[in-house]
N, C-alpha and C. Protein backbone atom coordinates (compact mmCIF):
# COMPACT_ATOMS: atom_id res chain seq x y z
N UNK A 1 -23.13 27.25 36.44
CA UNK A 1 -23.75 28.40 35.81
C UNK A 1 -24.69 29.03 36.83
N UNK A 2 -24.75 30.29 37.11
CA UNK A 2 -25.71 30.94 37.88
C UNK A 2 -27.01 31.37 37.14
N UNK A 3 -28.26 31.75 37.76
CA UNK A 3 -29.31 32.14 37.39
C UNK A 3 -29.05 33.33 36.07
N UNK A 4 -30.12 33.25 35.58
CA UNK A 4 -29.95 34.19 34.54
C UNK A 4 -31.43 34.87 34.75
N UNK A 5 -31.33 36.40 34.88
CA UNK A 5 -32.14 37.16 35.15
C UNK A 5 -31.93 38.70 35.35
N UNK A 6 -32.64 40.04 35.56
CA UNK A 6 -32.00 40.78 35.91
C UNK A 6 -31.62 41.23 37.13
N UNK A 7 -31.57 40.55 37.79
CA UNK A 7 -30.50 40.54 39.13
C UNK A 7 -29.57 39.61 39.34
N UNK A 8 -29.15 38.93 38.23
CA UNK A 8 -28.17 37.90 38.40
C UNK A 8 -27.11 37.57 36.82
N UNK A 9 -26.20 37.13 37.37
CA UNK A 9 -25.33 37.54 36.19
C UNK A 9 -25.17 36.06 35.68
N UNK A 10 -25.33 35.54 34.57
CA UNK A 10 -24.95 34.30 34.63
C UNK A 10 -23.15 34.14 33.58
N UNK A 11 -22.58 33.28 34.64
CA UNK A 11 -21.20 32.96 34.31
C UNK A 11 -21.06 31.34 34.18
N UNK A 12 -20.34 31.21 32.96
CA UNK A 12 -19.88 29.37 32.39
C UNK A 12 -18.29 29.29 33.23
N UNK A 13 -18.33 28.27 33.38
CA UNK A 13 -17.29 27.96 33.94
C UNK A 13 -16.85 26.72 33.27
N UNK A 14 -15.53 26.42 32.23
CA UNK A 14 -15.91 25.02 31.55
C UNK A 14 -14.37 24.71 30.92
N UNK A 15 -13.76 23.96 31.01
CA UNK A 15 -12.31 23.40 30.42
C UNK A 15 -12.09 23.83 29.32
N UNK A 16 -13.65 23.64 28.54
CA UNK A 16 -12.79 24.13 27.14
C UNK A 16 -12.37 25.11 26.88
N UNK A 17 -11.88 25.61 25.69
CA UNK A 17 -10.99 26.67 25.05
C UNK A 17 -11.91 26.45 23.66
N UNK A 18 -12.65 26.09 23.14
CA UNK A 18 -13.15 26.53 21.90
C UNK A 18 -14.11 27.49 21.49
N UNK A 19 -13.44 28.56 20.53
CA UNK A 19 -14.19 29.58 20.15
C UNK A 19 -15.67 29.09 19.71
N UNK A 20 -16.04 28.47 19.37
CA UNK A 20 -17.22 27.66 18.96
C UNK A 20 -18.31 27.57 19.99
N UNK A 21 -17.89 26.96 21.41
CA UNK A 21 -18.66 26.76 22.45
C UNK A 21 -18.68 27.84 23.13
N UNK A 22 -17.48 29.15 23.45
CA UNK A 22 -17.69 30.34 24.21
C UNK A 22 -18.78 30.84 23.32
N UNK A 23 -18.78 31.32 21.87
CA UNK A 23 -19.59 31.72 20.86
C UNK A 23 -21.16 31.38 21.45
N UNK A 24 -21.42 30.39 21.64
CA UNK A 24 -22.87 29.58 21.89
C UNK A 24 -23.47 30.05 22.94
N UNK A 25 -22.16 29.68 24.43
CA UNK A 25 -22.79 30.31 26.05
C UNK A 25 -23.17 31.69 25.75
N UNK A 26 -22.42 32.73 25.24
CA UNK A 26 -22.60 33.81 25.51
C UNK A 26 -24.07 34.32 24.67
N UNK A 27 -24.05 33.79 23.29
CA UNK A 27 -25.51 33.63 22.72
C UNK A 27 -26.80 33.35 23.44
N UNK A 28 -26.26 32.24 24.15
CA UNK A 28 -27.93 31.76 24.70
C UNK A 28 -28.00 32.48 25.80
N UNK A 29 -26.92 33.59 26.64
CA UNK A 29 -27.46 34.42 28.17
C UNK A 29 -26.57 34.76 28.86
N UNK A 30 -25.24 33.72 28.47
CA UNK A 30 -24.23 33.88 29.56
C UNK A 30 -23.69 35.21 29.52
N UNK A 31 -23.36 35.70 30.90
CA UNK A 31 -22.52 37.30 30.79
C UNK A 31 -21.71 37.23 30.61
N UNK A 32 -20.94 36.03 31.12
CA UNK A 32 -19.08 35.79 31.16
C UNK A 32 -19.07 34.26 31.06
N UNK A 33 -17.63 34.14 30.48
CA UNK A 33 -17.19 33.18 30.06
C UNK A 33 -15.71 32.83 30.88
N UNK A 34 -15.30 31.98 31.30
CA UNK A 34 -14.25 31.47 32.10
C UNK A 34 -13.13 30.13 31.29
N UNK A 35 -12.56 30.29 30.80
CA UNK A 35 -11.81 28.92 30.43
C UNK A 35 -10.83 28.74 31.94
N UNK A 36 -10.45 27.28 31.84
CA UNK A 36 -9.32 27.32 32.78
C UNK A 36 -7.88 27.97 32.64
N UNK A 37 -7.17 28.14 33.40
CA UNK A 37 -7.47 27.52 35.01
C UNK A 37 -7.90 29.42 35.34
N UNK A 38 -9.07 29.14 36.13
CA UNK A 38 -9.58 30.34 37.00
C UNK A 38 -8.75 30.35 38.50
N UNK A 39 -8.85 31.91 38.03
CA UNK A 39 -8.21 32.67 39.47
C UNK A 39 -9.40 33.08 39.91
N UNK A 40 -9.07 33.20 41.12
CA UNK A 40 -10.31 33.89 42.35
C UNK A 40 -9.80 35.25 41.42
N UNK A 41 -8.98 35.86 41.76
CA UNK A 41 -8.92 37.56 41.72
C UNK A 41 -8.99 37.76 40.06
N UNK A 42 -8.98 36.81 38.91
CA UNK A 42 -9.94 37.51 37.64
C UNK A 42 -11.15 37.32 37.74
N UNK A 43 -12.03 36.01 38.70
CA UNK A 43 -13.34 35.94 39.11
C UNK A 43 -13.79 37.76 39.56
N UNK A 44 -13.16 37.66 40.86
CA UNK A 44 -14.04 39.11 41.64
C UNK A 44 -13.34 40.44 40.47
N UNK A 45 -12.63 40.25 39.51
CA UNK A 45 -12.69 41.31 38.90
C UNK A 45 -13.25 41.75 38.04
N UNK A 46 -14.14 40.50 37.32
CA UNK A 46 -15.03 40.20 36.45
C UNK A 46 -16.30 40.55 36.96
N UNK A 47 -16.42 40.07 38.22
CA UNK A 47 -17.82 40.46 38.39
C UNK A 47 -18.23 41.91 39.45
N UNK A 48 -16.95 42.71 39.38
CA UNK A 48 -17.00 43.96 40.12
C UNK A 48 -17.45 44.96 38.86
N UNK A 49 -16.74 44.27 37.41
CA UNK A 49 -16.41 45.17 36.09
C UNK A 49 -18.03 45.77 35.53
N UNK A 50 -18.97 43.85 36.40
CA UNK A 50 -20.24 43.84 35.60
C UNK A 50 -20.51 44.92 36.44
N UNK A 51 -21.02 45.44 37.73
CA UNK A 51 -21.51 46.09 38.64
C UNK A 51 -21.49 47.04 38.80
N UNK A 52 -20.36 47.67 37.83
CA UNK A 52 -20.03 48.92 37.79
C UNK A 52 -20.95 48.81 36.12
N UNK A 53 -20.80 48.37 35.10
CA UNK A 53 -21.97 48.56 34.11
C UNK A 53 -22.70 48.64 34.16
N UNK A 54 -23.63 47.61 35.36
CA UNK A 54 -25.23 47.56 35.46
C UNK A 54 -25.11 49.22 36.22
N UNK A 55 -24.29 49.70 37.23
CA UNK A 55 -24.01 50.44 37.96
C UNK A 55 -25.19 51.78 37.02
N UNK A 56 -23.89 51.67 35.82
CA UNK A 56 -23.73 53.24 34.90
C UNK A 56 -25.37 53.08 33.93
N UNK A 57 -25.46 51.79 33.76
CA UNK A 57 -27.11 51.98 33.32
C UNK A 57 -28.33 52.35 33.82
N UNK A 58 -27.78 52.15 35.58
CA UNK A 58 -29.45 51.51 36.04
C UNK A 58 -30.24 53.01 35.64
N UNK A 59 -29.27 54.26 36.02
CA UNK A 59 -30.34 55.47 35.49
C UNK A 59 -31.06 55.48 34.01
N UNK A 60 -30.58 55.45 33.36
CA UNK A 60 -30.86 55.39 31.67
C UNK A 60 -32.21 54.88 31.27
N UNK A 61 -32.70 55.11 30.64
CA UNK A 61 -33.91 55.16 30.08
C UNK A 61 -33.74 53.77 29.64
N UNK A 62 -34.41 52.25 30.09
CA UNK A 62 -34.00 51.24 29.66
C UNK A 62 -35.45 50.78 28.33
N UNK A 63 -34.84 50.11 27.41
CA UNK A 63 -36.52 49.62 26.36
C UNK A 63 -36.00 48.01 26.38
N UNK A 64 -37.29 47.94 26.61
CA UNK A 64 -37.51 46.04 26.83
C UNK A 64 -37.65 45.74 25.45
N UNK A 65 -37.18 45.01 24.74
CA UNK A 65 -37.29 44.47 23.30
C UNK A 65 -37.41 43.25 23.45
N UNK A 66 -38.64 42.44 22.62
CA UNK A 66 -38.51 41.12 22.50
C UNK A 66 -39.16 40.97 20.88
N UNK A 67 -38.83 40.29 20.10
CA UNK A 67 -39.13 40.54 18.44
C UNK A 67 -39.89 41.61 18.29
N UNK A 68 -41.26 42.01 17.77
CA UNK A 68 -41.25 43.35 17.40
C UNK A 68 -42.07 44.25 18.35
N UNK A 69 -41.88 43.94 19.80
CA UNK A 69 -42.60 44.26 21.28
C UNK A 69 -41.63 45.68 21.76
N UNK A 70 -42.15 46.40 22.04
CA UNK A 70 -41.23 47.83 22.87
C UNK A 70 -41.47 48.04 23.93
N UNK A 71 -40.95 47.35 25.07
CA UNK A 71 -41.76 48.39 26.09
C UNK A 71 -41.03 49.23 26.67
N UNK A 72 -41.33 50.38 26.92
CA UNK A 72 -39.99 51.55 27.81
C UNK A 72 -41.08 52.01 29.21
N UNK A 73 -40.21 51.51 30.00
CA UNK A 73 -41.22 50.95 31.34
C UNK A 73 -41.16 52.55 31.96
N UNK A 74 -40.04 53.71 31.88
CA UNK A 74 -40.10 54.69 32.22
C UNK A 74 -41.13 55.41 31.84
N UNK A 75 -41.59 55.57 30.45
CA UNK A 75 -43.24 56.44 30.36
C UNK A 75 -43.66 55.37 30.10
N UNK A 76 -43.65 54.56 30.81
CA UNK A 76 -45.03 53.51 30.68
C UNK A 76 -45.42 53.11 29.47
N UNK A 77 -45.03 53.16 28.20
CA UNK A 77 -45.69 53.08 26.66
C UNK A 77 -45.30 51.57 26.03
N UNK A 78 -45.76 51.10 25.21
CA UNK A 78 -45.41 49.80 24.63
C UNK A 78 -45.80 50.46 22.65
N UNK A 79 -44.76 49.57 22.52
CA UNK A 79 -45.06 49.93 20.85
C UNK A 79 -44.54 48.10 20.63
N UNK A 80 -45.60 48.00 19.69
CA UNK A 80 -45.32 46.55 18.54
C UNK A 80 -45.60 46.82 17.14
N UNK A 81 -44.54 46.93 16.79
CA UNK A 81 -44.02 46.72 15.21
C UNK A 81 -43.97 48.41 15.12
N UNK A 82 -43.52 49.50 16.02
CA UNK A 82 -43.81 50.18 15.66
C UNK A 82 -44.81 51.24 15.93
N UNK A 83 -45.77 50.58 16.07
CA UNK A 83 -46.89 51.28 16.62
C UNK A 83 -47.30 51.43 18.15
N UNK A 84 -47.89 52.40 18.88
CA UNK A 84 -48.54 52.30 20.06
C UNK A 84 -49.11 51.34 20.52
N UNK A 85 -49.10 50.90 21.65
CA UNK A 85 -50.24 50.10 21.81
C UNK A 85 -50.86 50.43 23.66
N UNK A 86 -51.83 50.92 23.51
CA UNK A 86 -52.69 51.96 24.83
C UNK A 86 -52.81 50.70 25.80
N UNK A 87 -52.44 50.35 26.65
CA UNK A 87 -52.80 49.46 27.77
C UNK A 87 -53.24 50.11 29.22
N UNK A 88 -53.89 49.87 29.99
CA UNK A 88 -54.77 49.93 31.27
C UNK A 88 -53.39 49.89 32.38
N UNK A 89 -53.10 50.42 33.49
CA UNK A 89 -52.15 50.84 34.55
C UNK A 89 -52.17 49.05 34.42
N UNK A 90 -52.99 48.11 35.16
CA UNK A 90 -52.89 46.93 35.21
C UNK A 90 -52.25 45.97 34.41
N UNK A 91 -52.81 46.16 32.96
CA UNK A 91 -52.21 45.43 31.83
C UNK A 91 -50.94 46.03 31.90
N UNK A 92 -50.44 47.19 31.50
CA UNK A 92 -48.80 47.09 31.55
C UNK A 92 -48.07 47.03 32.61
N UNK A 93 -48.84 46.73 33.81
CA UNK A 93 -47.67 46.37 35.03
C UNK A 93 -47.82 44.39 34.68
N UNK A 94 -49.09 43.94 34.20
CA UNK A 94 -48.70 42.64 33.94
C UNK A 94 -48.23 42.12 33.21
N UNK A 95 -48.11 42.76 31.85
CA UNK A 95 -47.11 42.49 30.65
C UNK A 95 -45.78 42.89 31.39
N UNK A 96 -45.63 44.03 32.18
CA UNK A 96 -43.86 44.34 32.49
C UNK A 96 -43.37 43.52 33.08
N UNK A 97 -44.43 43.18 34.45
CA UNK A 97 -43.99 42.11 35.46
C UNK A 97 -43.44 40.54 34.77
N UNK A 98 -44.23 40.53 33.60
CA UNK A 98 -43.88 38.96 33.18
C UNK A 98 -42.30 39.32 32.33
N UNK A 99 -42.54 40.31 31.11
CA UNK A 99 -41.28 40.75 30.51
C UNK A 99 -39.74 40.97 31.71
N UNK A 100 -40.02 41.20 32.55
CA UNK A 100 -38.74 41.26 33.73
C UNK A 100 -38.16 40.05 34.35
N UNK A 101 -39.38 39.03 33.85
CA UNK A 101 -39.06 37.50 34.37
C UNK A 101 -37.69 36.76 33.25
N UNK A 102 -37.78 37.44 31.95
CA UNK A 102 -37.20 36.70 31.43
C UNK A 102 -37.31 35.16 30.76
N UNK A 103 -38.57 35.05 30.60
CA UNK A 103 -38.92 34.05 29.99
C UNK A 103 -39.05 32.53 31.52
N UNK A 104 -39.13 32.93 32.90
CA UNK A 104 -39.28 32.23 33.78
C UNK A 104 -41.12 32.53 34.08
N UNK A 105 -41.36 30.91 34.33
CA UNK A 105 -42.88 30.70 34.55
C UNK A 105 -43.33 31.11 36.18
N UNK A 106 -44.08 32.09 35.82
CA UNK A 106 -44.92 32.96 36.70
C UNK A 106 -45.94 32.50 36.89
N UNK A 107 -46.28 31.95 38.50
CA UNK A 107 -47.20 31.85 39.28
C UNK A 107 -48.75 32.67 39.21
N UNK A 108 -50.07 31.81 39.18
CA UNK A 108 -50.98 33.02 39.02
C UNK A 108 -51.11 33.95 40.26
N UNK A 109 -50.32 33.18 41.38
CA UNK A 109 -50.45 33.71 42.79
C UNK A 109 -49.54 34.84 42.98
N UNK A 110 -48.09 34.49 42.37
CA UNK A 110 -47.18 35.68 42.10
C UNK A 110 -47.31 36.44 40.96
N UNK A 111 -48.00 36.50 40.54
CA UNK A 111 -48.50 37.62 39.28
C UNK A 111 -49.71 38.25 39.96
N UNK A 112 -50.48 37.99 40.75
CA UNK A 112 -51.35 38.70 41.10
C UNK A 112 -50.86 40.02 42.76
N UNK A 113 -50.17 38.87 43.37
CA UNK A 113 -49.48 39.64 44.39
C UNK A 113 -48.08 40.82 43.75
N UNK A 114 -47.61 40.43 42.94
CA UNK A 114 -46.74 41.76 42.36
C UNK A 114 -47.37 42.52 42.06
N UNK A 115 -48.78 42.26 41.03
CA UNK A 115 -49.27 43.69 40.25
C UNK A 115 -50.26 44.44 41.01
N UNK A 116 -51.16 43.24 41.48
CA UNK A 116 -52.16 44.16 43.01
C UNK A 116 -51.49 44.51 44.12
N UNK A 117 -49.91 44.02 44.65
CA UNK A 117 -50.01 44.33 45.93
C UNK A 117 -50.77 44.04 46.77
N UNK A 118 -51.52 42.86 46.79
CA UNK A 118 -52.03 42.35 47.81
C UNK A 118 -52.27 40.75 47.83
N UNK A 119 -52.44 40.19 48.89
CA UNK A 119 -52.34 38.83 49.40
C UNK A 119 -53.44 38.21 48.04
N UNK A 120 -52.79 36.94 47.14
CA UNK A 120 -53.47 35.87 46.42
C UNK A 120 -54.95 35.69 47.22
N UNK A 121 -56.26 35.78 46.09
CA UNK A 121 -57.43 35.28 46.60
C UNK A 121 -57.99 34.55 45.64
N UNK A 122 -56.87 33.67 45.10
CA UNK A 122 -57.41 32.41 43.74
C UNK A 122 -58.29 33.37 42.93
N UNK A 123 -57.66 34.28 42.42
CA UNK A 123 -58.82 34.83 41.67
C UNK A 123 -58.18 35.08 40.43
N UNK A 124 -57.79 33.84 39.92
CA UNK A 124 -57.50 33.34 38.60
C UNK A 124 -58.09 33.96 37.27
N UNK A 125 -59.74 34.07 37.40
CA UNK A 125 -60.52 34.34 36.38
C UNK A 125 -60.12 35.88 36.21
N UNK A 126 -59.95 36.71 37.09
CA UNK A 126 -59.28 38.23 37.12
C UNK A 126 -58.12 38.41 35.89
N UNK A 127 -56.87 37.46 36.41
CA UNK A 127 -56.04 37.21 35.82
C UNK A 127 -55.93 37.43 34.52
N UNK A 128 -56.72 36.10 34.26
CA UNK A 128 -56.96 35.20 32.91
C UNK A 128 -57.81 36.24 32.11
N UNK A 129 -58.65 37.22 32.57
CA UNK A 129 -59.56 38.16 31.73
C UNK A 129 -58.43 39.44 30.70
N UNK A 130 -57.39 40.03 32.28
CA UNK A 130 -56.80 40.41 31.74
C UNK A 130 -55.62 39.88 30.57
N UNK A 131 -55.36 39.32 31.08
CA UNK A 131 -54.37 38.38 30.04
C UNK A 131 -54.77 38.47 28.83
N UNK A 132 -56.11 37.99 28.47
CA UNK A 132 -57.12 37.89 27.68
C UNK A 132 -57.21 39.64 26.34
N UNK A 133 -57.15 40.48 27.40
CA UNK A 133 -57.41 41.96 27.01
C UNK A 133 -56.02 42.06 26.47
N UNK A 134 -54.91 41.64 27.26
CA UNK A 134 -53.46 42.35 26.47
C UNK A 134 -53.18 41.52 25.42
N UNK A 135 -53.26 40.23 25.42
CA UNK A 135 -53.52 39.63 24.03
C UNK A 135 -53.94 40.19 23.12
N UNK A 136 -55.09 40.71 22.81
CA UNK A 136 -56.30 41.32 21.91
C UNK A 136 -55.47 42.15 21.57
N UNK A 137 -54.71 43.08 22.06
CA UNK A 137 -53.63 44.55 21.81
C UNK A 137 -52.56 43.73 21.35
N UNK A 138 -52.05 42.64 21.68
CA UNK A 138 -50.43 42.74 21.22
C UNK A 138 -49.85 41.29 20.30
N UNK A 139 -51.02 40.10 20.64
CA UNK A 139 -50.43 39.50 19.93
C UNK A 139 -51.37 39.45 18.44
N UNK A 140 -50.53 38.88 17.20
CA UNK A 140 -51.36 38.67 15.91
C UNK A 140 -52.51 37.59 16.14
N UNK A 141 -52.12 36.20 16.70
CA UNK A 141 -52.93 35.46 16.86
C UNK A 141 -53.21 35.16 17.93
N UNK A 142 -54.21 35.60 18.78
CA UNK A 142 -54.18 35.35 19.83
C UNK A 142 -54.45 33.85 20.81
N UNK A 143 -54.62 32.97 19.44
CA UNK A 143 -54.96 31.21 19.91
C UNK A 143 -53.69 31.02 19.48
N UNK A 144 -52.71 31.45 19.28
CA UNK A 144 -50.98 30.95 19.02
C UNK A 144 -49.84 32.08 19.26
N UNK A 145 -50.32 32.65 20.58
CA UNK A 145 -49.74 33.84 20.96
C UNK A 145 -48.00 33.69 20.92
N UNK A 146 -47.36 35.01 20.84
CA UNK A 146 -46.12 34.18 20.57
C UNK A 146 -45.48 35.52 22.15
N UNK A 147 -46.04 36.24 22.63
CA UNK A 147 -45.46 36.92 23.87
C UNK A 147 -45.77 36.45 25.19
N UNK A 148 -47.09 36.20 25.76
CA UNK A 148 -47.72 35.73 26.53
C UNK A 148 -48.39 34.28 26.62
N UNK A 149 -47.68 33.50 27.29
CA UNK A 149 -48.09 31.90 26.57
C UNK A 149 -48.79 31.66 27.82
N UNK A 150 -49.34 30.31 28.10
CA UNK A 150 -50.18 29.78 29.44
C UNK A 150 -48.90 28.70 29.47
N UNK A 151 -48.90 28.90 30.82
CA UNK A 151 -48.64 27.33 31.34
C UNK A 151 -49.11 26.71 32.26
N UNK A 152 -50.16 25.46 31.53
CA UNK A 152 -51.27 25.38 31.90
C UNK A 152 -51.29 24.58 33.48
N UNK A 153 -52.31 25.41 34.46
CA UNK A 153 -52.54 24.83 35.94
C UNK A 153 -51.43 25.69 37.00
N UNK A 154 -50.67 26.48 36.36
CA UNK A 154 -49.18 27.14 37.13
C UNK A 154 -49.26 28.66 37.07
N UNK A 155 -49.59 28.93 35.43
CA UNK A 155 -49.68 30.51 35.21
C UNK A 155 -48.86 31.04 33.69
N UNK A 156 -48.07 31.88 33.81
CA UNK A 156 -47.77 32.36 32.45
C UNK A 156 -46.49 32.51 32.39
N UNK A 157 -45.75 32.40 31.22
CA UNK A 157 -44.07 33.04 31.18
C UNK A 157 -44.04 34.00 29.90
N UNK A 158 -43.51 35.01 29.80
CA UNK A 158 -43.46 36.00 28.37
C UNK A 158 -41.85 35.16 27.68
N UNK A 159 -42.74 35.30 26.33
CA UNK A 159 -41.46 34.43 25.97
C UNK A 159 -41.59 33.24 25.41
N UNK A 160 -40.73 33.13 24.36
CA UNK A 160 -40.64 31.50 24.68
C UNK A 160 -39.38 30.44 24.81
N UNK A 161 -38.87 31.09 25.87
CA UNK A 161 -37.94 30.21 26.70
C UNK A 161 -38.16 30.31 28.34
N UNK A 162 -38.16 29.11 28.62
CA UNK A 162 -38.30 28.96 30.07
C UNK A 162 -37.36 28.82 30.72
N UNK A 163 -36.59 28.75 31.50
CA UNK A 163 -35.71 28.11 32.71
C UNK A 163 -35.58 27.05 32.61
């Protein structure tokens, strides 16, 4: 199985033939599904077919959905449940940056160098303040957050599935 993310396509590769188990891979992420016996040339045709899809989207106005979270990263806006929710240039490049991860645990060192653009200076408490602020806006409880979780001593993943 390959990475699953948005730069990577993830494909099962697996003997069986049951509608049951293709049903499941493709549920939990997979893009494609393979029973045997694989050919090289339905492989590269499969994954030329995806490239030309991601191709025809990448212009399009894309909205990040995760239960009742909106974000449409093109005007910058976030709506939950519906409603607006006003965030700071910072806060929604750090809510986007984590939402693009896909539910993979983000470094406080690589969360700070994506959204500042500049070299990690352990300055964790920065972080953690903001974190703190987009909470207050987006989740209901913010001591049982269900978008922005800690993982504690490492940093944060949006989501709650990890890698």
């Amino acid at each position: 199985m390959l990475a699953f993310s948005n730069d990577y396509y993830g494909f099962i590769f697996r003997a069986t033939q049951s509608v049951e188990v293709f049903c499941a891979y493709i549920e939990n992420g997979a893009d494609e599904y393979m029973g045997n016996p694989i050919f090289k040339e339905e492989v590269i045709a499969r994954i030329q077919a995806l490239i030309r899809i991601q191709c025809r989207f990448k212009g399009a106005a894309s909205v990040w959905e995760y239960r009742k979270l909106q974000i449409i990263p093109k005007c910058r806006r976030i709506f939950n449940d519906g409603e607006e929710i006003l965030l700071t240039k910072i806060e929604f490049d750090i809510l986007y940056f984590l939402a693009q991860q896909n539910g993979r645990v983000v470094t406080y060192e690589e969360l700070y160098e994506a959204v500042w653009n500049r070299e990690y200076l352990q300055d964790d408490a920065n972080i953690m303040a903001h974190i703190h602020r987009i909470r207050q806006k987006i989740e209901r409880d913010i001591k049982n957050p269900e978008y922005i979780q800690n993982v504690y001593g490492v940093g944060y993943r949006f989501g709650e599935f990890a890698q």
